[in-house]
N, C-alpha and C. Protein backbone atom coordinates (compact mmCIF):
# COMPACT_ATOMS: atom_id res chain seq x y z
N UNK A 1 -35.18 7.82 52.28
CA UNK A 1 -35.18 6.47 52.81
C UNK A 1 -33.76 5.92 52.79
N UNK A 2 -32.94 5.31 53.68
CA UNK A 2 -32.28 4.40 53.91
C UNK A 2 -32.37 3.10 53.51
N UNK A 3 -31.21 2.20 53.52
CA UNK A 3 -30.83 1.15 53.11
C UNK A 3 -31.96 0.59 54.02
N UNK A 4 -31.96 0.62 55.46
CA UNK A 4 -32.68 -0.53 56.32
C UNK A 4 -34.19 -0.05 56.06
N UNK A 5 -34.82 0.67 55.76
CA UNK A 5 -35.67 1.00 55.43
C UNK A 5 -36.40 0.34 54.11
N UNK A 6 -35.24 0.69 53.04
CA UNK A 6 -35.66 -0.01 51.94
C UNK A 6 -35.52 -1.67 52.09
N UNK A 7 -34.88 -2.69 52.94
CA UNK A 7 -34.66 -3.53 53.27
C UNK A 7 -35.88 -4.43 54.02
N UNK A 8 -36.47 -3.74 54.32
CA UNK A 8 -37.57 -3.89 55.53
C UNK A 8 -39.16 -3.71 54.19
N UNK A 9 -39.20 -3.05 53.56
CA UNK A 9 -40.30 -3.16 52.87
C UNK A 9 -39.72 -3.73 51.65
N UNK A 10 -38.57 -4.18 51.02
CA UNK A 10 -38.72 -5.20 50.16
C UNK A 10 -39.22 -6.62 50.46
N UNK A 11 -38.58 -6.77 52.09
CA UNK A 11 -38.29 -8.06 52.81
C UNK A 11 -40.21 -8.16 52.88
N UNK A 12 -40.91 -7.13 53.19
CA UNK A 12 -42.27 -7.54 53.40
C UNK A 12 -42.81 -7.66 51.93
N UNK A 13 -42.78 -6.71 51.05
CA UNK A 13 -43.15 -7.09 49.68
C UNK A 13 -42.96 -8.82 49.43
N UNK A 14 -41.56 -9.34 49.28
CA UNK A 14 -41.61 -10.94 48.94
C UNK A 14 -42.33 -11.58 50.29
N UNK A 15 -42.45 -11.52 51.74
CA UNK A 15 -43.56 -11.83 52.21
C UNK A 15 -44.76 -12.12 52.17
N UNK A 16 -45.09 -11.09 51.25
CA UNK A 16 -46.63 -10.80 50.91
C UNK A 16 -46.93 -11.61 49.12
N UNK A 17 -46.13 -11.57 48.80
CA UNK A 17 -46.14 -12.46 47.41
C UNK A 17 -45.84 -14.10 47.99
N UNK A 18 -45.28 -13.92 48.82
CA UNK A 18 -45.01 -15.61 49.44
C UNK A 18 -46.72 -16.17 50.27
N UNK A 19 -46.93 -14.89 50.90
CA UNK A 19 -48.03 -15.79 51.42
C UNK A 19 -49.13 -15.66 50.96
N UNK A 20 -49.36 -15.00 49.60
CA UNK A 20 -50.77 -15.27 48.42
C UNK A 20 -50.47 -16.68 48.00
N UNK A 21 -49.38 -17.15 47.50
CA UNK A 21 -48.98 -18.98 47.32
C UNK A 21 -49.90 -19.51 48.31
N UNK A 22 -50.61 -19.19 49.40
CA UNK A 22 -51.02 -20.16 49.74
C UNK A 22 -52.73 -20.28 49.18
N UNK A 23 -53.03 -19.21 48.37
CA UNK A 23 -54.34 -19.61 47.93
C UNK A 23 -54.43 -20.55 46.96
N UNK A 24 -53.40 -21.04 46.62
CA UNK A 24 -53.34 -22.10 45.54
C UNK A 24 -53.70 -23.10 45.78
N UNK A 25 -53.68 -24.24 47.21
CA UNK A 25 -53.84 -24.86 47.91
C UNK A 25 -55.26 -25.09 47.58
N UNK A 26 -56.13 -23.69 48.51
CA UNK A 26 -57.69 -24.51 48.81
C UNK A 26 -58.23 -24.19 47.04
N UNK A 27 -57.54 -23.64 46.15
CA UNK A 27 -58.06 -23.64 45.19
C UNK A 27 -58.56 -25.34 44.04
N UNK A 28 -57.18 -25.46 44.33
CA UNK A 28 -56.84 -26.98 43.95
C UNK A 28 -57.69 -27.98 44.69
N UNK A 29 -57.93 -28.07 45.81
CA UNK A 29 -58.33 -28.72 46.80
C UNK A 29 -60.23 -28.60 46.69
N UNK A 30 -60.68 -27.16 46.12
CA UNK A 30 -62.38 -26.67 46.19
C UNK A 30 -62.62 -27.47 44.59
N UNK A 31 -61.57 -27.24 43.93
CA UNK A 31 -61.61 -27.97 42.10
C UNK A 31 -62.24 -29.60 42.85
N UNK A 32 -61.23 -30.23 43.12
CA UNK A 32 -61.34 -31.55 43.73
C UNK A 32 -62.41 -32.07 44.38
N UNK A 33 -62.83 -31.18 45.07
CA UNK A 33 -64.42 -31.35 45.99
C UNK A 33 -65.64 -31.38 44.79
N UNK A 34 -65.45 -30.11 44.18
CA UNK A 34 -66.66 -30.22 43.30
C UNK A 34 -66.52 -31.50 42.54
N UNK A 35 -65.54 -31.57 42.05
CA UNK A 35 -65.43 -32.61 40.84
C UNK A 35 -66.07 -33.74 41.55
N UNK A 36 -65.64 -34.10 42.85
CA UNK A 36 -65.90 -35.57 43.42
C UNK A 36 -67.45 -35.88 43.68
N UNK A 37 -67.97 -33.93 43.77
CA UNK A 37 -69.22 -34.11 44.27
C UNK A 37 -70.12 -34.01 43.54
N UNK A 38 -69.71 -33.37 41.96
CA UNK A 38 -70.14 -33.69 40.85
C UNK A 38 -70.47 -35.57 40.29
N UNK A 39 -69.67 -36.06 40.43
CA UNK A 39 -69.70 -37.37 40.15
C UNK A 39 -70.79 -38.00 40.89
N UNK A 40 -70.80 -37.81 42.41
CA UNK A 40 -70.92 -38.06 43.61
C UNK A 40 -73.14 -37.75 42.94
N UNK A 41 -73.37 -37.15 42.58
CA UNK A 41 -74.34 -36.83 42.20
C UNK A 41 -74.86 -37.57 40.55
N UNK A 42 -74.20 -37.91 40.26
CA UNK A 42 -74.39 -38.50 38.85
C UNK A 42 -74.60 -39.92 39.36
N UNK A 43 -74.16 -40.42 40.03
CA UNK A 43 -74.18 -41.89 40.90
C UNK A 43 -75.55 -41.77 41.60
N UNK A 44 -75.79 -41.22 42.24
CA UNK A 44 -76.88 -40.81 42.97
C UNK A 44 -77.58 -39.62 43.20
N UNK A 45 -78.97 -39.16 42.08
CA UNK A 45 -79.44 -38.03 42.09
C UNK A 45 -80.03 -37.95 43.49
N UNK A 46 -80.51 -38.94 43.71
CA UNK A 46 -81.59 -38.62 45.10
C UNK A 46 -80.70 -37.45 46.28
N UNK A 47 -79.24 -38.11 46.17
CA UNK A 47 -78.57 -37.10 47.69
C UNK A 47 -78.05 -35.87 47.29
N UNK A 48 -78.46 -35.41 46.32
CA UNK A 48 -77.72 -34.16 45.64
C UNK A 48 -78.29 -33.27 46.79
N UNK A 49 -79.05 -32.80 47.47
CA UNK A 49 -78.79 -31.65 49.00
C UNK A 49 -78.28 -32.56 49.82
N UNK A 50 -78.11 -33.28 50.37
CA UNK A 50 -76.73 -33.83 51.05
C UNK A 50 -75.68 -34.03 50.70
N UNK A 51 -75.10 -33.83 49.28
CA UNK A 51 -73.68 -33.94 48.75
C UNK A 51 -73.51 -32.47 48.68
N UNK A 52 -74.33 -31.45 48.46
CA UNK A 52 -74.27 -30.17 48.19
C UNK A 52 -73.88 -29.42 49.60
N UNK A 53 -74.64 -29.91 50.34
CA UNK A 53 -74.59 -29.63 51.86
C UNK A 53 -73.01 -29.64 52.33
N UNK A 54 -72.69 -31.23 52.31
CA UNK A 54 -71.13 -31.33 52.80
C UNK A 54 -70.30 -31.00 51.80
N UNK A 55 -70.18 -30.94 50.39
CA UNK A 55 -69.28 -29.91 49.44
C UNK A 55 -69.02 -28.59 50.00
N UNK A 56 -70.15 -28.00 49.92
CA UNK A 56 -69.81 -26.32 50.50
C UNK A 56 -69.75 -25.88 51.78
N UNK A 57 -69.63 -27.57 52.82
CA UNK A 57 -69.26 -27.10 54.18
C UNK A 57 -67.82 -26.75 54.14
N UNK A 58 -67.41 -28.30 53.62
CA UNK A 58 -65.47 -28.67 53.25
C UNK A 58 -64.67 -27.13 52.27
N UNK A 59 -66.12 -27.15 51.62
CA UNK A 59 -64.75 -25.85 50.74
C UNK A 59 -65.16 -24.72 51.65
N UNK A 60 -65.84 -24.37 52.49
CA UNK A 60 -66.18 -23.45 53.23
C UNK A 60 -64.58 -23.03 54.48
N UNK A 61 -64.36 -24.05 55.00
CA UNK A 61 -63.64 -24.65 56.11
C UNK A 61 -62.15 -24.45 54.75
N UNK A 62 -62.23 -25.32 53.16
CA UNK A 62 -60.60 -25.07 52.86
C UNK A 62 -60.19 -23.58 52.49
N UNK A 63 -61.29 -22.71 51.97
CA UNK A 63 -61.17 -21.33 51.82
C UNK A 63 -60.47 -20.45 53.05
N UNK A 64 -60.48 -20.97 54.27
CA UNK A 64 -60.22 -19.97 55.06
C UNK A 64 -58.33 -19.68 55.40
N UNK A 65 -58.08 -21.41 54.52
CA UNK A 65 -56.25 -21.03 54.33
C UNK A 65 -56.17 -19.78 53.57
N UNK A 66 -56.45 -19.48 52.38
CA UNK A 66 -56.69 -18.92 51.49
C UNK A 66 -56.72 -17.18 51.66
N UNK A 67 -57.62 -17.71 52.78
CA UNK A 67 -58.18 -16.09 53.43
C UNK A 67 -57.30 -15.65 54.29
N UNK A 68 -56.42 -16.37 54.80
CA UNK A 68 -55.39 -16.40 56.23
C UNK A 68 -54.32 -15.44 55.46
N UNK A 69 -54.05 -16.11 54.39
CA UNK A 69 -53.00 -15.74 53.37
C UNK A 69 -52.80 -14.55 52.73
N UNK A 70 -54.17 -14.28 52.44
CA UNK A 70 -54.31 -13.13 51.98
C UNK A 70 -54.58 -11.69 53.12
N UNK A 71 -54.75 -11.99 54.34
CA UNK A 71 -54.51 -11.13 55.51
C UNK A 71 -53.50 -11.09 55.58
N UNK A 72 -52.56 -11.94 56.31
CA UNK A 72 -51.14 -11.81 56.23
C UNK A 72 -50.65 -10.59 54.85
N UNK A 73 -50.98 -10.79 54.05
CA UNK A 73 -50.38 -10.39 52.58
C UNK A 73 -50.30 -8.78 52.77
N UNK A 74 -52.11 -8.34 53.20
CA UNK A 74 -52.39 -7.13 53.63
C UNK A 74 -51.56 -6.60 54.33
N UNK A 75 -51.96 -7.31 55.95
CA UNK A 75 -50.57 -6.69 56.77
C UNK A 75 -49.75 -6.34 56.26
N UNK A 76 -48.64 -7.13 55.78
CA UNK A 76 -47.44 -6.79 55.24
C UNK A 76 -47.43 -5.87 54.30
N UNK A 77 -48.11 -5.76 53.59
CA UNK A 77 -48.05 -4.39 52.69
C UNK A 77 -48.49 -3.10 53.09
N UNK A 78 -49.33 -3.28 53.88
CA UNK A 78 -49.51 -2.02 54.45
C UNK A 78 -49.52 -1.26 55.91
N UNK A 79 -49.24 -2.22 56.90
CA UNK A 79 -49.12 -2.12 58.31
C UNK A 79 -47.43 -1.97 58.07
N UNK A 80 -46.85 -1.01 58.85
CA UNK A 80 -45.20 -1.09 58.77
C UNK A 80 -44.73 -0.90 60.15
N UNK A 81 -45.28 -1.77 61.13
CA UNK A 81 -44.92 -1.75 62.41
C UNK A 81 -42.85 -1.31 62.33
N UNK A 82 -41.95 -2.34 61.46
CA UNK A 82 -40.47 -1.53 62.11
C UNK A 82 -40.02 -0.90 60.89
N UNK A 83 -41.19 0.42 60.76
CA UNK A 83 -40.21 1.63 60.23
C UNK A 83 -40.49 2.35 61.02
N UNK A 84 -39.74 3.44 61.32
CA UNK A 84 -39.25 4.27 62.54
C UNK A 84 -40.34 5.19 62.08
């Protein structure tokens, strides 16, 4: 292996560690939902399948940053479209 070679899969290695950072996001964000919808249910038992309902639509929908991130991540580690 060559310099540009080794250059090209370090450069994707910190890529791929850069774009797992983004599961941190809907993680923080799914914490927040429950918690609210936890409460959200202590206030009012009666709507607990309608608070349950729209909780795990929203974290449904914030998971998919998460998931984006972690494709990207794949690619880059293992697809090597510019090595010769």
């Amino acid at each position: 292996m060559d310099f540009n070679e080794n250059f090209i899969l370090g450069c994707s290695a910190i890529g791929a560690g850069l774009a797992v950072i983004a599961g941190i996001g809907p993680g923080v964000g799914q914490g927040i939902a429950a918690g609210h919808a936890a409460a959200a249910v202590g206030r009012n038992p009666g709507a607990q399948s309608q608070i349950r309902t729209m909780m795990l639509l929203g974290q449904a929908v914030a998971e998919t940053t998460g998931l984006y991130g972690l494709l990207v991540a794949i690619l880059l580690l293992f697809v090597k479209p510019l090595l010769p």
